[in-house]
N, C-alpha and C. Protein backbone atom coordinates (compact mmCIF):
# COMPACT_ATOMS: atom_id res chain seq x y z
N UNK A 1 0.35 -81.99 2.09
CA UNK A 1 0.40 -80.95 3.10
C UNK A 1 -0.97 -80.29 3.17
N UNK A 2 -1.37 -80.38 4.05
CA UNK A 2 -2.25 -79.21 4.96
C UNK A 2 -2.12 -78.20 5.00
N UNK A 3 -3.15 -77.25 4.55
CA UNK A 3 -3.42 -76.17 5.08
C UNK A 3 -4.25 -75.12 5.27
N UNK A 4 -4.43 -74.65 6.58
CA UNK A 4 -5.56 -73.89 7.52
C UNK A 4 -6.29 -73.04 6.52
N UNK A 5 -8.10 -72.73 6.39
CA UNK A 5 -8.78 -72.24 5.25
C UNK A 5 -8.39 -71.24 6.01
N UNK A 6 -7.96 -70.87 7.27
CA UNK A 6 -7.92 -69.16 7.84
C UNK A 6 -6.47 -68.82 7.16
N UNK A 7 -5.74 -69.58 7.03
CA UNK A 7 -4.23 -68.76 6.28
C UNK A 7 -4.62 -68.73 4.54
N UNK A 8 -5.46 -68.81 4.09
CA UNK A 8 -5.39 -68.68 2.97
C UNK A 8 -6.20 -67.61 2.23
N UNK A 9 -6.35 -66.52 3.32
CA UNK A 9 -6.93 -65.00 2.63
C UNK A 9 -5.54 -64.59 1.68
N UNK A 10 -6.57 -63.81 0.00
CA UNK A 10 -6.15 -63.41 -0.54
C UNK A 10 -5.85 -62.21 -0.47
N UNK A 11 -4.16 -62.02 -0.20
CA UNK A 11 -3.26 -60.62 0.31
C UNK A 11 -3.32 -59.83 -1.27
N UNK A 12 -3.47 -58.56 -1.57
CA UNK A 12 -3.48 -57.22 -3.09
C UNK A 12 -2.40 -58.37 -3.78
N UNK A 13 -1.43 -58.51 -2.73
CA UNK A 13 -0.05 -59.26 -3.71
C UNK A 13 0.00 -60.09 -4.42
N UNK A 14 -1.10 -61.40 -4.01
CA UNK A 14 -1.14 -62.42 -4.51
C UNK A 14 -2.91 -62.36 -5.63
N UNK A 15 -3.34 -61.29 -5.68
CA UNK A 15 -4.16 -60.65 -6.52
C UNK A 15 -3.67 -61.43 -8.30
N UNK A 16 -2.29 -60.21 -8.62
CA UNK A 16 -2.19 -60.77 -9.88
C UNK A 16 -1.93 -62.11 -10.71
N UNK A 17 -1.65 -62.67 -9.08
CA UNK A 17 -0.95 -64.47 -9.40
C UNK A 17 -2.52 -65.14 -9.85
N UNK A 18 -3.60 -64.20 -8.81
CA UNK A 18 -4.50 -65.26 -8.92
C UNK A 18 -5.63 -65.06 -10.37
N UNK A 19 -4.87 -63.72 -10.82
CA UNK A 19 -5.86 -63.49 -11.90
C UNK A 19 -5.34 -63.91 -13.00
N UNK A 20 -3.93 -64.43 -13.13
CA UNK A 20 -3.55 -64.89 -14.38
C UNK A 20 -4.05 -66.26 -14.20
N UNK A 21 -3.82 -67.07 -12.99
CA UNK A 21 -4.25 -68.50 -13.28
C UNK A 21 -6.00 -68.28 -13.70
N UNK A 22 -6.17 -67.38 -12.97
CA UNK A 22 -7.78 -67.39 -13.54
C UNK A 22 -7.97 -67.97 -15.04
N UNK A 23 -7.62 -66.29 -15.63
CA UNK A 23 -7.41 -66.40 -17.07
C UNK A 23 -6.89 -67.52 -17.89
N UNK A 24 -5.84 -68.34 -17.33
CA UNK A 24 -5.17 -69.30 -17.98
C UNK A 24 -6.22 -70.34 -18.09
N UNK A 25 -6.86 -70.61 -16.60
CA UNK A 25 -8.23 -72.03 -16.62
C UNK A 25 -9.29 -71.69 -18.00
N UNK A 26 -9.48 -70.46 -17.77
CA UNK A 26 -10.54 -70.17 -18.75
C UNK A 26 -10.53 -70.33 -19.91
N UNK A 27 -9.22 -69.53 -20.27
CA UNK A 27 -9.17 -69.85 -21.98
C UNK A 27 -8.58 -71.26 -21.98
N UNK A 28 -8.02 -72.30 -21.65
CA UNK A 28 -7.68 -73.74 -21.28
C UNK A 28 -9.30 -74.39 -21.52
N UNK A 29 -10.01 -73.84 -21.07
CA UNK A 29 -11.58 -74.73 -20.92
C UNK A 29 -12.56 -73.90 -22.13
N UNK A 30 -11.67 -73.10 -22.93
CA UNK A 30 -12.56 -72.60 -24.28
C UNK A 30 -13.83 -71.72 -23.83
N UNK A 31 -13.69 -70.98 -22.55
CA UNK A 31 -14.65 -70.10 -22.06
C UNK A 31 -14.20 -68.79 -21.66
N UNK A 32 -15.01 -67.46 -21.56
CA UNK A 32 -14.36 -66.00 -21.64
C UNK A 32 -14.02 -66.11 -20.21
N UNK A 33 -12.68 -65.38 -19.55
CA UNK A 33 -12.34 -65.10 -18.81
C UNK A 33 -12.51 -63.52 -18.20
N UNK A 34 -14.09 -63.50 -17.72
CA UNK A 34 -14.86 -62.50 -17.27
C UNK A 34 -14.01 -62.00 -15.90
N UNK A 35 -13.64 -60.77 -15.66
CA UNK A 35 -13.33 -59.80 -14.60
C UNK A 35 -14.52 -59.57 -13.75
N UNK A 36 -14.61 -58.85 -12.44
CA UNK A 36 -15.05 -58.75 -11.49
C UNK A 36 -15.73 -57.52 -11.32
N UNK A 37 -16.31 -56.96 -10.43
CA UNK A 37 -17.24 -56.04 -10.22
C UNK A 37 -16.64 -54.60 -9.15
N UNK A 38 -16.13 -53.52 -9.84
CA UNK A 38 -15.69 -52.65 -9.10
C UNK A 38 -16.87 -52.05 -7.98
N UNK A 39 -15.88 -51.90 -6.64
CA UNK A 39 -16.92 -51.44 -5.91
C UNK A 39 -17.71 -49.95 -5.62
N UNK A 40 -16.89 -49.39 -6.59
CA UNK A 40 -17.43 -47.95 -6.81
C UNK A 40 -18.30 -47.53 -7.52
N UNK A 41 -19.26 -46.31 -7.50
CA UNK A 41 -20.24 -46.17 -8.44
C UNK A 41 -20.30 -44.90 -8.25
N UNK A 42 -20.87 -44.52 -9.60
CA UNK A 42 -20.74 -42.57 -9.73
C UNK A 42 -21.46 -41.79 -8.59
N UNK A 43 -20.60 -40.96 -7.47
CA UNK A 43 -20.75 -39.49 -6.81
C UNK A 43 -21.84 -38.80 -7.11
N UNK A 44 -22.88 -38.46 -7.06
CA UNK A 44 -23.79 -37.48 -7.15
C UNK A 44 -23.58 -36.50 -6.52
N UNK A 45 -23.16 -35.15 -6.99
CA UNK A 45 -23.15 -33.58 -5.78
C UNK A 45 -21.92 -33.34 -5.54
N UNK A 46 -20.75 -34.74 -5.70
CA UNK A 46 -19.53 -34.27 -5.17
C UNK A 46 -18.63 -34.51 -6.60
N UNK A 47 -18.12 -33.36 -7.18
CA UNK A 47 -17.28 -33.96 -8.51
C UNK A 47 -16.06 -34.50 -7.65
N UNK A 48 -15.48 -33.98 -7.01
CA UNK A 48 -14.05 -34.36 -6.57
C UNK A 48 -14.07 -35.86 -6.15
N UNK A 49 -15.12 -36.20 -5.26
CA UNK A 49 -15.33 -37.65 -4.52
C UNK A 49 -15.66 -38.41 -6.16
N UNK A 50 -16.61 -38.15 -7.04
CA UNK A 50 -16.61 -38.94 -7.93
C UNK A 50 -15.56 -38.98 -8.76
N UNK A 51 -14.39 -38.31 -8.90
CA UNK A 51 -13.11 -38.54 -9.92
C UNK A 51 -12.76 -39.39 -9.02
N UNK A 52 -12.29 -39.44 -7.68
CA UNK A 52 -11.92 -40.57 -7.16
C UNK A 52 -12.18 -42.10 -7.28
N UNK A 53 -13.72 -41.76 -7.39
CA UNK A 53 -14.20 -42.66 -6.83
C UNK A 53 -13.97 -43.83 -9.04
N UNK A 54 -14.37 -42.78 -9.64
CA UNK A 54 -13.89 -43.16 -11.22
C UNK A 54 -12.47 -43.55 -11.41
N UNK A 55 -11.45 -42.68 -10.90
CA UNK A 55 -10.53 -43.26 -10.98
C UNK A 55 -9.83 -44.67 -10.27
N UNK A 56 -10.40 -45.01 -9.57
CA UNK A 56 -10.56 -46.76 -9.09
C UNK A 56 -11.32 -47.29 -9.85
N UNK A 57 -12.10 -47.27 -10.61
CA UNK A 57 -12.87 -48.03 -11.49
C UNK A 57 -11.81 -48.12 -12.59
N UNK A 58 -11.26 -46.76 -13.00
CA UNK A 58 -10.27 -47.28 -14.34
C UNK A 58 -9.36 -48.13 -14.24
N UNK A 59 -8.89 -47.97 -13.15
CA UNK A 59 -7.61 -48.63 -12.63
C UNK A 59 -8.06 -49.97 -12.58
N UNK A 60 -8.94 -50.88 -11.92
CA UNK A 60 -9.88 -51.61 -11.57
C UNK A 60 -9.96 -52.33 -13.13
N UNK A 61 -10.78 -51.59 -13.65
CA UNK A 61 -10.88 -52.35 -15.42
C UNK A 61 -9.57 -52.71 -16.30
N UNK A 62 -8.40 -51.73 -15.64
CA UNK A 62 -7.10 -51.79 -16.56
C UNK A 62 -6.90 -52.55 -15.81
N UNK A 63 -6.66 -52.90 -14.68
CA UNK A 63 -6.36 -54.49 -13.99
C UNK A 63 -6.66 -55.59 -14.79
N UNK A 64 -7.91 -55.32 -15.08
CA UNK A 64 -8.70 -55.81 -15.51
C UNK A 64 -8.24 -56.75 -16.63
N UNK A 65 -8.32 -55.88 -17.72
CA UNK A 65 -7.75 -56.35 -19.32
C UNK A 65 -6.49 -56.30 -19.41
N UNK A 66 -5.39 -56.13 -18.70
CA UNK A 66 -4.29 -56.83 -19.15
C UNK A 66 -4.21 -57.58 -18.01
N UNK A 67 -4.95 -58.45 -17.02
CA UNK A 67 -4.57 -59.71 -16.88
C UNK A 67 -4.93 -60.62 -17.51
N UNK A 68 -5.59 -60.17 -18.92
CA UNK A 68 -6.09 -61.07 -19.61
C UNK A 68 -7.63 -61.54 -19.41
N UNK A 69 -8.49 -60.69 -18.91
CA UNK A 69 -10.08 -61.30 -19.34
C UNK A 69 -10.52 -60.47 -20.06
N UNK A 70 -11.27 -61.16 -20.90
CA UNK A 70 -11.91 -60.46 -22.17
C UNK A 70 -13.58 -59.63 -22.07
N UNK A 71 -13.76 -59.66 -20.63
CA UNK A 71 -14.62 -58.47 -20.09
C UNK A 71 -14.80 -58.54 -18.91
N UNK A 72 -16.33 -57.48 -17.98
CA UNK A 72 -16.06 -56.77 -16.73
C UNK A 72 -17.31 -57.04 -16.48
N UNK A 73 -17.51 -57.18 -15.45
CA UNK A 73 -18.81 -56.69 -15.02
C UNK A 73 -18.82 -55.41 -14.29
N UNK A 74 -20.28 -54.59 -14.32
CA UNK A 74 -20.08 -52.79 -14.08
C UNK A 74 -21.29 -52.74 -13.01
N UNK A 75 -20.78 -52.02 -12.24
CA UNK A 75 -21.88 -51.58 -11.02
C UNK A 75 -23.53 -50.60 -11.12
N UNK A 76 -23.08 -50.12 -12.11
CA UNK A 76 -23.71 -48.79 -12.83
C UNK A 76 -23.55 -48.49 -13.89
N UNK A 77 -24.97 -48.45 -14.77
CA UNK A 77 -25.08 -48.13 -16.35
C UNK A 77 -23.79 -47.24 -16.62
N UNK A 78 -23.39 -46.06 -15.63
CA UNK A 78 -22.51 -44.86 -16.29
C UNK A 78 -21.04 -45.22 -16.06
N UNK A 79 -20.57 -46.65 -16.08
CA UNK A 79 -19.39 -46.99 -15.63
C UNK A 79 -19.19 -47.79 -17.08
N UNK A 80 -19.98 -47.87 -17.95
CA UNK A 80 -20.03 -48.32 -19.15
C UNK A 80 -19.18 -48.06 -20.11
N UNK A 81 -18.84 -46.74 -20.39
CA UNK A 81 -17.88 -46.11 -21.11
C UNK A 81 -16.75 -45.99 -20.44
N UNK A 82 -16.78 -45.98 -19.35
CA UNK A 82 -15.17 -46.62 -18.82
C UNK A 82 -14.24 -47.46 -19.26
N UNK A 83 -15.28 -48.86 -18.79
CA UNK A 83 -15.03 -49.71 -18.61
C UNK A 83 -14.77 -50.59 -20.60
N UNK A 84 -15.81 -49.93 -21.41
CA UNK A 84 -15.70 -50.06 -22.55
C UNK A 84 -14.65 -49.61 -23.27
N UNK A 85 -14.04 -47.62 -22.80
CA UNK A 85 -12.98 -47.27 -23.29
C UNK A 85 -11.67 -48.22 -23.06
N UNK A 86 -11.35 -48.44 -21.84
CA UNK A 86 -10.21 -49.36 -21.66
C UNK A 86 -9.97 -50.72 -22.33
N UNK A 87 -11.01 -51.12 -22.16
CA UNK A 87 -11.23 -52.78 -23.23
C UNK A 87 -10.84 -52.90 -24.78
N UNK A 88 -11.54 -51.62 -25.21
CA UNK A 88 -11.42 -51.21 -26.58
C UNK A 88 -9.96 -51.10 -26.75
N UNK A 89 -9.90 -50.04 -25.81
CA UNK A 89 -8.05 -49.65 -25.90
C UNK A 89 -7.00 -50.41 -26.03
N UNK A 90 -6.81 -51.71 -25.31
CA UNK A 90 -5.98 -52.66 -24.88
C UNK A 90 -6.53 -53.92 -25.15
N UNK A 91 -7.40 -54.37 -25.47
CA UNK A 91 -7.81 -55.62 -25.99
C UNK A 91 -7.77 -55.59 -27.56
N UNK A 92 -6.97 -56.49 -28.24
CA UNK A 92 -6.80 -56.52 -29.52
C UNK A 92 -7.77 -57.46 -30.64
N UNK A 93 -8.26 -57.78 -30.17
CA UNK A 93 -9.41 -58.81 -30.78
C UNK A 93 -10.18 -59.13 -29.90
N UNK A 94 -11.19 -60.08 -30.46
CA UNK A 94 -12.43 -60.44 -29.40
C UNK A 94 -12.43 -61.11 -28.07
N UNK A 95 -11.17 -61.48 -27.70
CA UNK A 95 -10.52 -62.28 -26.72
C UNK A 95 -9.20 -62.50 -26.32
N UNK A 96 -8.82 -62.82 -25.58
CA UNK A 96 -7.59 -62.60 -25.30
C UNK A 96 -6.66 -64.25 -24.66
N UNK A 97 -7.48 -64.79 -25.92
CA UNK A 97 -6.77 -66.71 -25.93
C UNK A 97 -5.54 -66.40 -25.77
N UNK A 98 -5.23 -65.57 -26.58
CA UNK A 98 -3.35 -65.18 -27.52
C UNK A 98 -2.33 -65.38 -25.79
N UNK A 99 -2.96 -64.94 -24.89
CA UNK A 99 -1.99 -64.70 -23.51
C UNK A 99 -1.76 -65.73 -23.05
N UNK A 100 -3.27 -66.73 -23.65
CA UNK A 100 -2.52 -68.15 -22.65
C UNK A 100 -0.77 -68.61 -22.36
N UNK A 101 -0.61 -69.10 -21.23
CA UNK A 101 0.59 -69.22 -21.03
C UNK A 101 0.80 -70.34 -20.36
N UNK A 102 2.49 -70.96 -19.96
CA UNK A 102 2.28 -72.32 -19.34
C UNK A 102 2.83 -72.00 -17.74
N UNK A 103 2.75 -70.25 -17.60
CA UNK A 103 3.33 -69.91 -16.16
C UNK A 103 2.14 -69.99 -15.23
N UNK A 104 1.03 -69.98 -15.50
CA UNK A 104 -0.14 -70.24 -14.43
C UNK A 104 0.73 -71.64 -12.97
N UNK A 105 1.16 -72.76 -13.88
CA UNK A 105 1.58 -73.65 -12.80
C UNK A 105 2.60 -73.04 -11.84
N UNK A 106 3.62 -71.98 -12.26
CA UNK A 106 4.69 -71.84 -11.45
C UNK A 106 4.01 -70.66 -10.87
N UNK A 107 2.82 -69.49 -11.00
CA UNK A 107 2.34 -68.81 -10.35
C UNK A 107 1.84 -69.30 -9.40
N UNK A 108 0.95 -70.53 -9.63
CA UNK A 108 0.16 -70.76 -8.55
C UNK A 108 1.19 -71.69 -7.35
N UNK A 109 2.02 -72.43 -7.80
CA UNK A 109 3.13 -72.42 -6.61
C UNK A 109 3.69 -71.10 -5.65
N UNK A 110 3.78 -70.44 -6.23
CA UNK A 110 4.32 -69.05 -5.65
C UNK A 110 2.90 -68.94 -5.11
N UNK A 111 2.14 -68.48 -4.68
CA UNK A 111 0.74 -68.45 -4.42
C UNK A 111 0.80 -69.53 -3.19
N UNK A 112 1.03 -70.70 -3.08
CA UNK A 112 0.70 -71.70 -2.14
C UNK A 112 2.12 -71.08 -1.02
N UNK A 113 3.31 -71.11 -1.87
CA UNK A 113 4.40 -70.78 -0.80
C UNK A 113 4.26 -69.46 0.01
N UNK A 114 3.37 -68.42 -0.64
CA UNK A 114 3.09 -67.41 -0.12
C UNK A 114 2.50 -67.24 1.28
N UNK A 115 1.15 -68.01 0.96
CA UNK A 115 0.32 -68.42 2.26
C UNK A 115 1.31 -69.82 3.43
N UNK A 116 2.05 -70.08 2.87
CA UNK A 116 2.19 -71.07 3.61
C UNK A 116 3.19 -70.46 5.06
């Protein structure tokens, strides 16, 4: 079966399907399963706009480490301790092999039926 590269934008929903298979390829191929780059960066002048704008970054990194990658990439030196507190917090050792799982195949079906 076929199908159109325009039906296959990734919908928030199908987000977590695609970050566990992530994780699953990675630790499968004996390599860190690195997270992504939040698009926010610290407020200068406005505290209120920057808690916002921080609190998507936490959220963002806690996405992050319990879908299982064992780090982040950061937009800005001062997103460091964020992004470090949460990792620290919820990551139990140097990596996070331990999650591998054998549901990546039935995620990523759900994933194809989604778009389809």
């Amino acid at each position: 079966m076929s199908v159109s590269s325009s039906r296959l934008a990734i919908s928030a929903s199908l987000f977590p399907l695609y970050f566990h298979v992530f994780s699953h390829n990675a630790f499968r191929r004996k390599v860190a399963a690195i997270g992504g780059m939040s698009a926010q960066i610290p407020i200068k002048n406005d505290p209120q706009a920057n808690e916002v704008a921080m609190s998507k970054v936490r959220a963002d990194k806690l996405r992050e480490v319990t879908a299982g990658h064992d780090g982040t990439w950061i937009a800005h030196p001062l997103i460091e301790t964020i992004a470090r507190e949460i990792f620290d917090k919820h990551m139990l050792g140097p990596n996070q092999v331990r999650t591998l799982s054998s549901t990546p195949q039935r995620c990523l079906m759900v994933c194809v039926f989604a778009v389809l």
